[in-house]
C-alpha atoms as a PDB file:
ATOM      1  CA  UNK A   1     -14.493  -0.537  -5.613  1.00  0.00           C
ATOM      2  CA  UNK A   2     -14.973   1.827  -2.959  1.00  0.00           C
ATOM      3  CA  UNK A   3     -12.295   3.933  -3.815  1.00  0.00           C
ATOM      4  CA  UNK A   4     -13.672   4.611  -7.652  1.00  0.00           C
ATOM      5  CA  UNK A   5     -16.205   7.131  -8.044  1.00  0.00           C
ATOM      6  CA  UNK A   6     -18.407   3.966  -9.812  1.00  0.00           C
ATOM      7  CA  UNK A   7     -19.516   2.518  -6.000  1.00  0.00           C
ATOM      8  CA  UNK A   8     -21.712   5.847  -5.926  1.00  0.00           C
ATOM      9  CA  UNK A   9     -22.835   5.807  -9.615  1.00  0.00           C
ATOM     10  CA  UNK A  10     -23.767   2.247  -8.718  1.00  0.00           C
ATOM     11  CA  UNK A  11     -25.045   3.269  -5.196  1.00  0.00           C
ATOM     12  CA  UNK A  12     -27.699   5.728  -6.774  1.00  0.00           C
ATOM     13  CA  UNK A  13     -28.887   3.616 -10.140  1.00  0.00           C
ATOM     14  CA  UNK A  14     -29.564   0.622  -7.670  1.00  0.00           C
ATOM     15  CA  UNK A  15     -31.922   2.560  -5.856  1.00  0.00           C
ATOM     16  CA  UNK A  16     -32.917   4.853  -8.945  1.00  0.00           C
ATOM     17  CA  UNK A  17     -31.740   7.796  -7.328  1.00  0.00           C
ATOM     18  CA  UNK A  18     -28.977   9.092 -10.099  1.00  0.00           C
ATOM     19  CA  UNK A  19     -28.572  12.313 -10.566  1.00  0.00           C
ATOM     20  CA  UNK A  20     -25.301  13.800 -11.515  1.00  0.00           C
ATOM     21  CA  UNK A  21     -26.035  16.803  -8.816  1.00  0.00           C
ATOM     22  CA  UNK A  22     -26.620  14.262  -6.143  1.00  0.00           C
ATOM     23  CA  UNK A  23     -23.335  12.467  -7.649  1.00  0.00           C
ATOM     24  CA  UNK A  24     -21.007  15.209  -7.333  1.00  0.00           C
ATOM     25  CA  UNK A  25     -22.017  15.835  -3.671  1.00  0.00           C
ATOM     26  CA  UNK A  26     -21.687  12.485  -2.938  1.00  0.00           C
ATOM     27  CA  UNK A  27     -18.271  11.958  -4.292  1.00  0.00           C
ATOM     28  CA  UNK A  28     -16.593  15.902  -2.809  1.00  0.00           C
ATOM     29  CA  UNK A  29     -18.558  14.659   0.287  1.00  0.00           C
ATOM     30  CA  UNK A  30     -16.837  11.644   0.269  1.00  0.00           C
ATOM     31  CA  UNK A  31     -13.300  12.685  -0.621  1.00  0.00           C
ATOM     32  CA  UNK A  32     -13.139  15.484   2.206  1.00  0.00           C
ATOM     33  CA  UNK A  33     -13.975  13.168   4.857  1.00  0.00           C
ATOM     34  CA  UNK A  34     -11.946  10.205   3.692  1.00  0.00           C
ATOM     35  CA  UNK A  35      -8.601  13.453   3.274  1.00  0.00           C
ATOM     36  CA  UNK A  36     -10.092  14.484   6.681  1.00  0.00           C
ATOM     37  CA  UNK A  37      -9.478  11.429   8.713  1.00  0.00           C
ATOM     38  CA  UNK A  38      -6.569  10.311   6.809  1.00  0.00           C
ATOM     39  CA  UNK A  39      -3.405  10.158   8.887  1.00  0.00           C
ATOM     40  CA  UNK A  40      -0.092   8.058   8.688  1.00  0.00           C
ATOM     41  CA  UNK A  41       0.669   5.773  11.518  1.00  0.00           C
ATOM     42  CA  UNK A  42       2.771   6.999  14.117  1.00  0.00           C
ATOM     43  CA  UNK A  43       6.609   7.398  13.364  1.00  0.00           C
ATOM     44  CA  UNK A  44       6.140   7.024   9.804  1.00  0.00           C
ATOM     45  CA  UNK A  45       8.161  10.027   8.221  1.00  0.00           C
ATOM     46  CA  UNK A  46      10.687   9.267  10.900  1.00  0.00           C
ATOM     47  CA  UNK A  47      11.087   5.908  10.021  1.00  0.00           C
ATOM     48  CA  UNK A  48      11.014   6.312   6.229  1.00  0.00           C
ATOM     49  CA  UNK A  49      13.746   9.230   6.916  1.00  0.00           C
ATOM     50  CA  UNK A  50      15.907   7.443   8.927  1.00  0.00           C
ATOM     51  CA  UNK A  51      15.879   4.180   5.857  1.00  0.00           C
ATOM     52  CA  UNK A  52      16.250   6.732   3.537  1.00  0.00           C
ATOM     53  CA  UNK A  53      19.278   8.034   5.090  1.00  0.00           C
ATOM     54  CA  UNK A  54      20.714   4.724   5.108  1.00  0.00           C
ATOM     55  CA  UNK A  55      20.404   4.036   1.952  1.00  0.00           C
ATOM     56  CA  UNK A  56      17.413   2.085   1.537  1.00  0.00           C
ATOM     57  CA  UNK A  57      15.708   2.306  -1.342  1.00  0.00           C
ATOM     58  CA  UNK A  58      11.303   2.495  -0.646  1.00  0.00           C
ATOM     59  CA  UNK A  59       8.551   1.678  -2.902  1.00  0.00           C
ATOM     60  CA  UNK A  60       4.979   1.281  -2.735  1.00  0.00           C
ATOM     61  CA  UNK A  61       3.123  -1.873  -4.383  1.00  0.00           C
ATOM     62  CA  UNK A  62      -0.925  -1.506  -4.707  1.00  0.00           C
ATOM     63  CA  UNK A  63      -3.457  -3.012  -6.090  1.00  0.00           C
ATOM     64  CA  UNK A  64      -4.975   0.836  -6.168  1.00  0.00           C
ATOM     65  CA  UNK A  65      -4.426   2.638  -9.018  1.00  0.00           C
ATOM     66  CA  UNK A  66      -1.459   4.875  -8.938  1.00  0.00           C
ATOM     67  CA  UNK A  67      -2.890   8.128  -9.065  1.00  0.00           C
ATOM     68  CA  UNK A  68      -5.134   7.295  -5.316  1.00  0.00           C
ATOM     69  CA  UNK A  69      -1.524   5.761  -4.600  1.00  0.00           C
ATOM     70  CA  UNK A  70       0.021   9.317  -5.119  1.00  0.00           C
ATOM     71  CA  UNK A  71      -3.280  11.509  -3.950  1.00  0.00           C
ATOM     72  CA  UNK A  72      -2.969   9.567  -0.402  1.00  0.00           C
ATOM     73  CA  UNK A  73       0.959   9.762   0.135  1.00  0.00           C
ATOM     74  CA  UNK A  74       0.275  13.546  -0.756  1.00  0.00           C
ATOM     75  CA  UNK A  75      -1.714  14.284   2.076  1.00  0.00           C
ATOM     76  CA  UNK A  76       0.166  12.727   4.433  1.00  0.00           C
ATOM     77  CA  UNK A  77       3.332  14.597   3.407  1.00  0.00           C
ATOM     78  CA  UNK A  78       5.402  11.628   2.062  1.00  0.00           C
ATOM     79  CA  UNK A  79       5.629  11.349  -1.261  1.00  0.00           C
ATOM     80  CA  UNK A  80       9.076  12.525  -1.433  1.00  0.00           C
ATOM     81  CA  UNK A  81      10.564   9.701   0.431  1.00  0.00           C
ATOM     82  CA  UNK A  82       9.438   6.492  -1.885  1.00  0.00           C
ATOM     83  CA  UNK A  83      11.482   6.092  -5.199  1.00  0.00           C
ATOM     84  CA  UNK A  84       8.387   4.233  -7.252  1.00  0.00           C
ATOM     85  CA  UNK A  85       5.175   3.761  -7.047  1.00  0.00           C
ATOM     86  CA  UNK A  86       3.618  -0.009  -8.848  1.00  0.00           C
ATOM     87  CA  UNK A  87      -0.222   0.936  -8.755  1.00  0.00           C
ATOM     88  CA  UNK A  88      -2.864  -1.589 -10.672  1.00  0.00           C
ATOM     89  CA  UNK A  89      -2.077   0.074 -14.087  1.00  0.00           C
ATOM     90  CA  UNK A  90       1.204  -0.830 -14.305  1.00  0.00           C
ATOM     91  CA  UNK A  91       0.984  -4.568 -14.487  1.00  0.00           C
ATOM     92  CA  UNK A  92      -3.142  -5.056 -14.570  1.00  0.00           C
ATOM     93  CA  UNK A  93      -2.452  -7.572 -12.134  1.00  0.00           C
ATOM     94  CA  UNK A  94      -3.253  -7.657  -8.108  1.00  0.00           C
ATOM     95  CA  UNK A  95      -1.269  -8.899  -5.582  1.00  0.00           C
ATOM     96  CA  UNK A  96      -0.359 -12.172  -4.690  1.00  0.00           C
ATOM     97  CA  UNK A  97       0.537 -12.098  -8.858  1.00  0.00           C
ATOM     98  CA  UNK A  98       4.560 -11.831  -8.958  1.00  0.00           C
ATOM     99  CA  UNK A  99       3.598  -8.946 -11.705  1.00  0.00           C
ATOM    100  CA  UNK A 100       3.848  -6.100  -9.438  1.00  0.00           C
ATOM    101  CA  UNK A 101       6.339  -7.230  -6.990  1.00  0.00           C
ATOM    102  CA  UNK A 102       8.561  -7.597 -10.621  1.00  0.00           C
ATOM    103  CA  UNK A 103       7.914  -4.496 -11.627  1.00  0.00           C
ATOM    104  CA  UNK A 104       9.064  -2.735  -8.318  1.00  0.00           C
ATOM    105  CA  UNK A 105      12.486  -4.425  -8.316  1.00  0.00           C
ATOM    106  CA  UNK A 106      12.712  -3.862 -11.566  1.00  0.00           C
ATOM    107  CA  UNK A 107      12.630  -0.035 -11.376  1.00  0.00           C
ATOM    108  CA  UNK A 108      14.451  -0.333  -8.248  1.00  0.00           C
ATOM    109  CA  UNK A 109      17.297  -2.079  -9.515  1.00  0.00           C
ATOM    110  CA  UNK A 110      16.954  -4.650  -6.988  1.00  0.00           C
ATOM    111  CA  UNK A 111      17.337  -8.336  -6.411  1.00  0.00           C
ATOM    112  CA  UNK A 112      14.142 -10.048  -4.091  1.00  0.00           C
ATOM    113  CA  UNK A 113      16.880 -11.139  -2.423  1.00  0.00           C
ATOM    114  CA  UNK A 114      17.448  -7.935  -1.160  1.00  0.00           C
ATOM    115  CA  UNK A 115      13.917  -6.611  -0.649  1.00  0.00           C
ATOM    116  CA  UNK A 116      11.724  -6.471   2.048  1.00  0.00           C
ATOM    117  CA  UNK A 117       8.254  -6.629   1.389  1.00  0.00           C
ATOM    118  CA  UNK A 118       6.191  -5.262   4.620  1.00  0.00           C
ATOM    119  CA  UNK A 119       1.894  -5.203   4.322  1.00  0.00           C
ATOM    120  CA  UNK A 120      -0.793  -5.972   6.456  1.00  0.00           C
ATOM    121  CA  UNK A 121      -2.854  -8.388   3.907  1.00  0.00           C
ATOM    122  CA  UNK A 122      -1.161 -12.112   4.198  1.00  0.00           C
ATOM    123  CA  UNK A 123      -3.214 -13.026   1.114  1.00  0.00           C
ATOM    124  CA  UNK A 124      -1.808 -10.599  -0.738  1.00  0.00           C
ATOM    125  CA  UNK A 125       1.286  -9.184   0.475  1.00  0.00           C
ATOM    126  CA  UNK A 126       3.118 -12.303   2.379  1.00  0.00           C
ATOM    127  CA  UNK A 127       1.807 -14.447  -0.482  1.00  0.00           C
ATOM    128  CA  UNK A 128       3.240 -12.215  -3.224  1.00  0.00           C
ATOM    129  CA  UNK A 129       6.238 -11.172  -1.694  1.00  0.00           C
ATOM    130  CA  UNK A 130       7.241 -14.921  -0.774  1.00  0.00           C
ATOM    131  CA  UNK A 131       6.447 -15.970  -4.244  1.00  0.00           C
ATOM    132  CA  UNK A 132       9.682 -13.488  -5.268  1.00  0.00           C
ATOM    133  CA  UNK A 133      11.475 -14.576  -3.370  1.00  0.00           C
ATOM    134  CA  UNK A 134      11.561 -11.504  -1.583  1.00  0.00           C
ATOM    135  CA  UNK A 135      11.506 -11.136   2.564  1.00  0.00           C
ATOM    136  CA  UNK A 136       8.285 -10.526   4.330  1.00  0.00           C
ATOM    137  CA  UNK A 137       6.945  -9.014   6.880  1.00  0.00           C
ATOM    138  CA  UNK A 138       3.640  -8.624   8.579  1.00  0.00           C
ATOM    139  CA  UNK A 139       2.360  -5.502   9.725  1.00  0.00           C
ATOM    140  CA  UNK A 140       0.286  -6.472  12.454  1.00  0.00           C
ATOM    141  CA  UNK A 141      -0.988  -3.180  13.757  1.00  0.00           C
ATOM    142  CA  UNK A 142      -3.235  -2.529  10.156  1.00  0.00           C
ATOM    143  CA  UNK A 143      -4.737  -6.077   9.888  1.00  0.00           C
ATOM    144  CA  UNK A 144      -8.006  -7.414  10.496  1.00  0.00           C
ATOM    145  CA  UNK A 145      -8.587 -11.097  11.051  1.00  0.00           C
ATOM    146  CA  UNK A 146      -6.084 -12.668   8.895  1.00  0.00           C
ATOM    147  CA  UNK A 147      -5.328 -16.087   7.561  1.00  0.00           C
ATOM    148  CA  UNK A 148      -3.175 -18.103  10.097  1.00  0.00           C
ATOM    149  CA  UNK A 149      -1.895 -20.602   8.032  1.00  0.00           C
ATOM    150  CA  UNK A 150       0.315 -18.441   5.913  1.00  0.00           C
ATOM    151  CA  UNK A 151       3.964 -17.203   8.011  1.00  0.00           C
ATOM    152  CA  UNK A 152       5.501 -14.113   7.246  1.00  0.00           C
ATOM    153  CA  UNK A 153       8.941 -13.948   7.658  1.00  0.00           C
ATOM    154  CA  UNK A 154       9.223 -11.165  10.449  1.00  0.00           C
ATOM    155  CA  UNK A 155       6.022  -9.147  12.549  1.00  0.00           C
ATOM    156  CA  UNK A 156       6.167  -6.087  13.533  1.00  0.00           C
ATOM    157  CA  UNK A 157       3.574  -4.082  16.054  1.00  0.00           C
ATOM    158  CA  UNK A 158       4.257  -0.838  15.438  1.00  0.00           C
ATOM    159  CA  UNK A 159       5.773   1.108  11.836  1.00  0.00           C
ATOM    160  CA  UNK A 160       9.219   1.929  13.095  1.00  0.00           C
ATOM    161  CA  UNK A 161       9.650  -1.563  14.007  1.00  0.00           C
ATOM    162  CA  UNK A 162      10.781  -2.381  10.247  1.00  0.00           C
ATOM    163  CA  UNK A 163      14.050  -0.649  11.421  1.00  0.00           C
ATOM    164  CA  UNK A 164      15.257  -3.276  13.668  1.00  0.00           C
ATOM    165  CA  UNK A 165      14.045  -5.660  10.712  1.00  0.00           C
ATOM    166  CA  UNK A 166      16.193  -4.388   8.292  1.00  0.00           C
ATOM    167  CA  UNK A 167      19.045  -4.771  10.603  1.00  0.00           C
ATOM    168  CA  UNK A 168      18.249  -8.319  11.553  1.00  0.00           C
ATOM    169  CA  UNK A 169      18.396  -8.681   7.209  1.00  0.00           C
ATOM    170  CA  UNK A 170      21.733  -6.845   6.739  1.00  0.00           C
END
């Protein structure tokens, strides 16, 4: 919810503070910090560059909805190097559902077989992407405390380790 300009509206009738000035401050407030401090992990374009090169098809599944999907990969500079983008509206389902990992191969033209699925929320992305059928991965380096009973298929500790995963695959 924090992401949708409702956790303010909400924020403000709670404490009986609304007021549409007060709103719109809060929420252009908001969005240039949260553009301000947003940055890609290291080695990201280089990475995503170097699987593009090589063929590799790249999506993004999230449970946000597309158009925060798009807004974010826009600042950082990198919306030209994923081929689809599965946000919340396009299957009204959240991850671990098999709805959005579907969709992705689906406008991918791609087997789970022949996926990789790499995200930093067990629950949600190892869960998800196992229930495909699809290879996982964890990103360890953007997860909290996580659930230890559920195994991802490969780790990785830093972004441009996915390259020596997708080797290990093919």
């Amino acid at each position: 919810g924090i992401e949708s300009d409702d956790a303010l509206t909400k924020f403000l009738h709670f404490h009986e503070q609304y007021d549409e000035k007060i709103l719109a401050a809060g929420i252009n407030a908001y969005l240039k910090t949260k553009y301000t401090l947003l940055k890609s992990y290291p080695n990201v374009r280089l990475t995503l560059n170097k699987l593009k090169s090589k063929g590799y098809k790249l999506a993004i599944i999230t449970d946000a909805p597309r158009l925060k999907a798009y807004m974010r990969l826009d600042e950082m500079k990198i919306t030209d190097l994923f081929d689809v983008v599965v946000g919340y509206e396009d299957t009204n389902r959240h991850k671990p559902s098999k709805l959005p990992f579907r969709r992705a191969l689906k406008l991918l033209n791609v087997k789970p077989s022949q996926a990789l699925h790499v995200g930093d929320w067990k629950e949600r992305d190892i869960v998800g992407a196992k229930k495909m059928g699809m290879h996982s991965c964890f990103a360890r380096y953007g997860a909290e405390k996580q659930n230890k009973k559920i195994w991802a298929d490969y780790y990785i500790d830093k972004f441009e380790d996915i390259l020596k995963i997708v080797e290990l695959i093919n």
